[in-house]
Protein backbone atom coordinates (compact mmCIF):
# COMPACT_ATOMS: atom_id res chain seq x y z
CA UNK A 1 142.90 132.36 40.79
CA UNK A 2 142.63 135.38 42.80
CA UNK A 3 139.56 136.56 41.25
CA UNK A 4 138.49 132.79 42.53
CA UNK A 5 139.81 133.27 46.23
CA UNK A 6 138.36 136.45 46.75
CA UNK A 7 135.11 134.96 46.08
CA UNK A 8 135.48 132.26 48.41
CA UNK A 9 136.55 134.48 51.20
CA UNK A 10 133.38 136.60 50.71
CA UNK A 11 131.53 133.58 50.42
CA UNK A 12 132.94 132.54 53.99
CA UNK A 13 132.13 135.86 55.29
CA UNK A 14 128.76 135.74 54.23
CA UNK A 15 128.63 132.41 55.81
CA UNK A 16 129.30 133.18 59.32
CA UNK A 17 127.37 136.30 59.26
CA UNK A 18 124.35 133.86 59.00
CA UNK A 19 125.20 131.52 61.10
CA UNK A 20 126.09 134.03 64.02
CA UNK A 21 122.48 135.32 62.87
CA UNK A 22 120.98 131.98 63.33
CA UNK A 23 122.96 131.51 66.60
CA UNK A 24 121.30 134.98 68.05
CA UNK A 25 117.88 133.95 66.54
CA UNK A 26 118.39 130.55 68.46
CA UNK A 27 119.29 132.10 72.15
CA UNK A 28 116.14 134.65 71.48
CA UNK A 29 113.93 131.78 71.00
CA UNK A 30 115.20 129.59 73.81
CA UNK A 31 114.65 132.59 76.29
CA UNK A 32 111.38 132.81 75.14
CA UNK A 33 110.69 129.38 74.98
CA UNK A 34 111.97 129.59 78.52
CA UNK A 35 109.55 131.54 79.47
CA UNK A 36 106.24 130.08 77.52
CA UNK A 37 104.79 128.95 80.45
CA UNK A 38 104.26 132.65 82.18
CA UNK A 39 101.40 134.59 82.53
CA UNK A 40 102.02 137.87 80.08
CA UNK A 41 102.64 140.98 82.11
CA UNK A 42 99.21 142.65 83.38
CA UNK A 43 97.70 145.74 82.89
CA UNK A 44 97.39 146.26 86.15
CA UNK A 45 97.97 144.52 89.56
CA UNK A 46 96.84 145.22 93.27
CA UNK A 47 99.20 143.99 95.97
CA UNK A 48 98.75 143.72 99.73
CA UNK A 49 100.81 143.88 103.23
CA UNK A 50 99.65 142.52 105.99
CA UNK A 51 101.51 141.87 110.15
CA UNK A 52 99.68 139.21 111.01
CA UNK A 53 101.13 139.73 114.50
CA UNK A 54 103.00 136.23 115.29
CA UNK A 55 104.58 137.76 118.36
CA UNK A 56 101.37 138.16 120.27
CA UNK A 57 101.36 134.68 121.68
CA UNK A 58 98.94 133.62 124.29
CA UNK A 59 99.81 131.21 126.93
CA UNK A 60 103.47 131.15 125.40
CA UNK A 61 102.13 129.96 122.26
CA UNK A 62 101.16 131.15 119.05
CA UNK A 63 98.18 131.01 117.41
CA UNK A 64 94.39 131.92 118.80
CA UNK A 65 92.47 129.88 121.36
CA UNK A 66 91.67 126.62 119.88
CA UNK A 67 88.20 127.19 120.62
CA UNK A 68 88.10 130.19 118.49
CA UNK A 69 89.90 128.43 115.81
CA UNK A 70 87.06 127.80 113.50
CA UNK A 71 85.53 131.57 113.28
CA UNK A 72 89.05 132.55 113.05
CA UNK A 73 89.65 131.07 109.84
CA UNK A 74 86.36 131.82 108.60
CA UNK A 75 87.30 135.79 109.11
CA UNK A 76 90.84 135.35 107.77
CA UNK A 77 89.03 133.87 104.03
CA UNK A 78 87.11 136.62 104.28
CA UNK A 79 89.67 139.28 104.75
CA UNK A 80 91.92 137.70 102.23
CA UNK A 81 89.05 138.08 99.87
CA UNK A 82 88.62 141.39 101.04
CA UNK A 83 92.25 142.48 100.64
CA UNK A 84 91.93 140.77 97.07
CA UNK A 85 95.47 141.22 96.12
CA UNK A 86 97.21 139.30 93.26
CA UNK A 87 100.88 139.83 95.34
CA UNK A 88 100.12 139.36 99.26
CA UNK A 89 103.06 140.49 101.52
CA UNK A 90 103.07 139.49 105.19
CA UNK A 91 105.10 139.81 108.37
CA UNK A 92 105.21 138.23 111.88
CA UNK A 93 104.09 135.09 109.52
CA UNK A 94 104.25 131.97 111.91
CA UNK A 95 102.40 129.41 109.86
CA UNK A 96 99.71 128.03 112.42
CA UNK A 97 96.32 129.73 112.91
CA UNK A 98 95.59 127.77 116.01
CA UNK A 99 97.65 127.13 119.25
CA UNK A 100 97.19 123.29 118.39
CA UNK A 101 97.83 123.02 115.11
CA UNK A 102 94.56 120.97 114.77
CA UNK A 103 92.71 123.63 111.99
CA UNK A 104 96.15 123.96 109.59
CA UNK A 105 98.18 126.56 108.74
CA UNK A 106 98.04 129.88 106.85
CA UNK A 107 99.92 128.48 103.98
CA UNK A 108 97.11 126.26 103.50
CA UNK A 109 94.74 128.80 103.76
CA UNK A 110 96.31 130.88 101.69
CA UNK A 111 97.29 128.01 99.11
CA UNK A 112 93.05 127.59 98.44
CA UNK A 113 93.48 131.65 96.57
CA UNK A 114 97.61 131.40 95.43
CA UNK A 115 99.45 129.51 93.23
CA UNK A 116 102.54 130.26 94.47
CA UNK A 117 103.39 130.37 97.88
CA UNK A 118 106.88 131.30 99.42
CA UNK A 119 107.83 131.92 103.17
CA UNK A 120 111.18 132.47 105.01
CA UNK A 121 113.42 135.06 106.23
CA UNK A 122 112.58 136.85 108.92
CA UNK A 123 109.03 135.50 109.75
CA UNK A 124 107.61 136.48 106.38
CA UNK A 125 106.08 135.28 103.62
CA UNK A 126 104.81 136.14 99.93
CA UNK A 127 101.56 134.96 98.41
CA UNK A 128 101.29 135.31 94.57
CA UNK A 129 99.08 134.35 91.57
CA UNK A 130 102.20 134.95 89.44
CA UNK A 131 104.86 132.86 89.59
CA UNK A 132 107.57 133.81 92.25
CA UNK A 133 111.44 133.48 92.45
CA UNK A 134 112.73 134.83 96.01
CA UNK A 135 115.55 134.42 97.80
CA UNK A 136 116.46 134.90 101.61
CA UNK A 137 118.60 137.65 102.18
CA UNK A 138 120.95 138.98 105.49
CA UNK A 139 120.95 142.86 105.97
CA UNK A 140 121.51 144.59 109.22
CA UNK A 141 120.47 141.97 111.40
CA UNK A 142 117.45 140.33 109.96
CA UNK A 143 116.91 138.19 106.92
CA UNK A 144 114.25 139.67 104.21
CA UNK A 145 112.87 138.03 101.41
CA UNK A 146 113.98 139.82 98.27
CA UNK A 147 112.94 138.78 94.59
CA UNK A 148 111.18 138.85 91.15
CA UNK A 149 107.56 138.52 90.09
CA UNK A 150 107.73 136.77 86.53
CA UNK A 151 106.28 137.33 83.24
CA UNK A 152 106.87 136.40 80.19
CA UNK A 153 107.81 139.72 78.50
CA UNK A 154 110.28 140.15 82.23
CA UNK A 155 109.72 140.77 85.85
CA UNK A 156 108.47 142.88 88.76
CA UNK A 157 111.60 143.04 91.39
CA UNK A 158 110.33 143.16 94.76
CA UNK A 159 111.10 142.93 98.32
CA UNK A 160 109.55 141.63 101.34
CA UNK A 161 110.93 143.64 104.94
CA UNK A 162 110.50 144.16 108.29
CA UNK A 163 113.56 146.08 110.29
CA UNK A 164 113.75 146.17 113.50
CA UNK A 165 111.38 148.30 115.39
CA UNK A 166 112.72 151.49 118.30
CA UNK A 167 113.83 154.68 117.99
CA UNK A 168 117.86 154.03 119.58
CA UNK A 169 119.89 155.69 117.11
CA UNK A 170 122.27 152.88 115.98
CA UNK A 171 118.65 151.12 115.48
CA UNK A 172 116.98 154.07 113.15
CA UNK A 173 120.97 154.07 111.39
CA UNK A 174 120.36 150.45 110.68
CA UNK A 175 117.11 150.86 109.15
CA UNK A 176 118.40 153.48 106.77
CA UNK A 177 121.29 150.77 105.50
CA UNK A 178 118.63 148.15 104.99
CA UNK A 179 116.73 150.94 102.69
CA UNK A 180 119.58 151.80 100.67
CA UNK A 181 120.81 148.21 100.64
CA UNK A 182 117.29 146.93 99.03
CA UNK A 183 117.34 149.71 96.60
CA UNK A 184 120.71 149.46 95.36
CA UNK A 185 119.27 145.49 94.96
CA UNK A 186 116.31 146.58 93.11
CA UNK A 187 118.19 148.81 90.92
CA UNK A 188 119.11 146.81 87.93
CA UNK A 189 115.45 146.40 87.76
CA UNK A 190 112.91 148.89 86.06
CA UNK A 191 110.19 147.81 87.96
CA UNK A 192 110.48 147.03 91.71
CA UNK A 193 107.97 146.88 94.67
CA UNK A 194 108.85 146.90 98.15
CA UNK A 195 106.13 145.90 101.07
CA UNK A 196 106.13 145.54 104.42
CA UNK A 197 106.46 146.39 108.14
CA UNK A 198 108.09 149.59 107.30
CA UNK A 199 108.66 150.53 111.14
CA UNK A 200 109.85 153.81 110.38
CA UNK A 201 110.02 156.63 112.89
CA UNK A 202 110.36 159.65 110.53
CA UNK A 203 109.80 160.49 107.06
CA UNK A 204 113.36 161.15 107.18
CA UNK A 205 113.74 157.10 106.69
CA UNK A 206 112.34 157.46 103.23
CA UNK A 207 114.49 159.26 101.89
CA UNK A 208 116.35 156.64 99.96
CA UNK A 209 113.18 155.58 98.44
CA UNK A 210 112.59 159.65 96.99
CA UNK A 211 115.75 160.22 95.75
CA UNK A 212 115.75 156.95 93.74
CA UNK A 213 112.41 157.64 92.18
CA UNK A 214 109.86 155.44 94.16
CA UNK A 215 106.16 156.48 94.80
CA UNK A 216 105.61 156.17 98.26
CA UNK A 217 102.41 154.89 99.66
CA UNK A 218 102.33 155.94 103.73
CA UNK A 219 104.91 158.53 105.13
CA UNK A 220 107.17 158.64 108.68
CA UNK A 221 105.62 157.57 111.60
CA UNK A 222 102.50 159.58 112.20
CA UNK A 223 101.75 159.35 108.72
CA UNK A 224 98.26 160.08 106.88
CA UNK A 225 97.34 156.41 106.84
CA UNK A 226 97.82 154.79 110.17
CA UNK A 227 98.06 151.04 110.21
CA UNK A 228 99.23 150.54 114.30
CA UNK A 229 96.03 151.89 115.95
CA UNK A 230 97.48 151.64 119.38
CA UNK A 231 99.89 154.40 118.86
CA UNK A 232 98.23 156.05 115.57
CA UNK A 233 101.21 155.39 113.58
CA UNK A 234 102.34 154.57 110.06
CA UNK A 235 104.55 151.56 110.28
CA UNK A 236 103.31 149.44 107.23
CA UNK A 237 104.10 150.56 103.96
CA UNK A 238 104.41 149.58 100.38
CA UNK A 239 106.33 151.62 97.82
CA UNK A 240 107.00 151.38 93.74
CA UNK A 241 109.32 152.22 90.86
CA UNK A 242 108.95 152.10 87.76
CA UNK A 243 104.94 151.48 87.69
CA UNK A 244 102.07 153.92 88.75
CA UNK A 245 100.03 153.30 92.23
CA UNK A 246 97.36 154.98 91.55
CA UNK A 247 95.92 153.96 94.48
CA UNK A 248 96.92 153.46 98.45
CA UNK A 249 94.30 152.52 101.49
CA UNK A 250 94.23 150.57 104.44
CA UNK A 251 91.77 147.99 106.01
CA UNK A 252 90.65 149.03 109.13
CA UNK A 253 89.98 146.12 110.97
CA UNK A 254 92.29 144.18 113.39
CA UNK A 255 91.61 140.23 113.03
CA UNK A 256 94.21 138.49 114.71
CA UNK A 257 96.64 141.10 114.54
CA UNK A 258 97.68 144.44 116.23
CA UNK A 259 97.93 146.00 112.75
CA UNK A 260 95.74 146.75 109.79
CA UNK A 261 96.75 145.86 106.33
CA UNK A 262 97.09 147.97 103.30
CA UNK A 263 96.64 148.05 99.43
CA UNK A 264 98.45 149.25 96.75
CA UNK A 265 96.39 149.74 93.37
CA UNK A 266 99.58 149.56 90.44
CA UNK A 267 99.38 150.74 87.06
CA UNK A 268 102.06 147.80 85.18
CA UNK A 269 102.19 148.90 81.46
């Protein structure tokens, strides 16, 4: 008899050992299944930042002269092509090209290149050919748009920001806190890209982004690739962890805009 219930207990034993295998098995498979519909992860990916300058209005609208509408919109298709980014960042993003609203909206423009299309926050928005989930979130006193470029293997965190602009100390202070606030968000993620109107006065601003092993693409405020012509400094900025950017330049032309965009080049795997 005990011989007998001593072999049944192993036998039960042995029984929920496969079945807890099974039950792992079955979770691995549903998260993949999950995620069957993703693009794998890429070899390599170039991303984009762009101020499209929303607070130049004319006339106490935004938008260009309706008359110039059409050529407008022509140049923007061919500076989107130009920029040729698979992630586009943007700030000052207002949504109509025109002062009318008569020849669309960026969104459609941008929706003829992008999949997926997400704006919000603090006048921004993210164009992707991956898919996209962002949310809007509060720092110092703007709303950024902070997320995850998917794949199917995992994701890219990343971070769309603009703080606010002037050199007032309690200003510059803020900045810093909305740094160290978006990396300590981006931190449970190996991979993380952060773009934007950087408005940075010093180098000094960086710092969080050094210490917590990010590649930096444009430095300070007079930095070695200037993207606000009118003063010659380095605003814009896009910086990485966890991937290589092998690259960093900037488009020298103003369209629309009193800043010029930059590219990132980004070794993934």
């Amino acid at each position: 008899m005990q011989v007998f219930t001593s072999i049944y207990i192993k036998f039960q034993y042995l029984l929920l050992v496969c079945l807890s295998v099974v039950s792992l098995t079955a979770c691995e498979n549903e998260e993949i299944d999950m995620r069957e519909g993703f693009p794998n992860t890429p070899i390599a990916m170039r991303v984009a930042q762009w101020n499209l300058f929303m607070f130049g209005i004319r006339d106490g609208r935004f938008g260009v002269a309706d008359e110039k509408a059409e050529a407008t919109i022509v140049a923007l298709r061919e500076m989107i092509d130009k920029l040729n980014a698979d992630v586009l960042f943007l700030n000052e993003y207002n949504g109509t090209i025109d002062q009318s609203g008569n020849y669309g909206t960026y969104k459609s423009l941008l929706s003829e290149r992008y999949k997926y299309f997400v704006e919000g926050g603090f006048h921004m928005a993210i164009a992707s050919q991956y898919p996209l989930s962002i949310e809007v979130v509060q720092l110092s006193n703007r709303r950024f748009l902070i997320g995850r470029v998917m794949f199917r293997e995992g994701d890219i965190a990343i971070a769309c920001i603009h703080p606010e602009p002037g050199s007032d100390e309690e200003i510059v202070k803020n900045r810093i806190e909305d740094h160290k606030k978006i990396v300590n968000i981006l931190s449970e993620h190996g991979k993380g890209i952060v773009a934007g109107d950087f408005n940075s006065i010093t180098s000094d601003e960086l710092d969080v982004y050094r210490s917590n092993d990010y590649q930096i693409g444009n430095y300070g405020e007079f930095g070695t690739f200037v993207t606000y012509p009118s003063t010659k400094r380095a605003l814009d900025n896009i910086v990485v962890k966890g991937v290589l950017m092998k690259n960093y330049t900037v488009v020298n032309e103003q369209l629309m805009s009193d800043h010029y965009p930059s590219v990132a080049e980004l070794d993934i795997l």
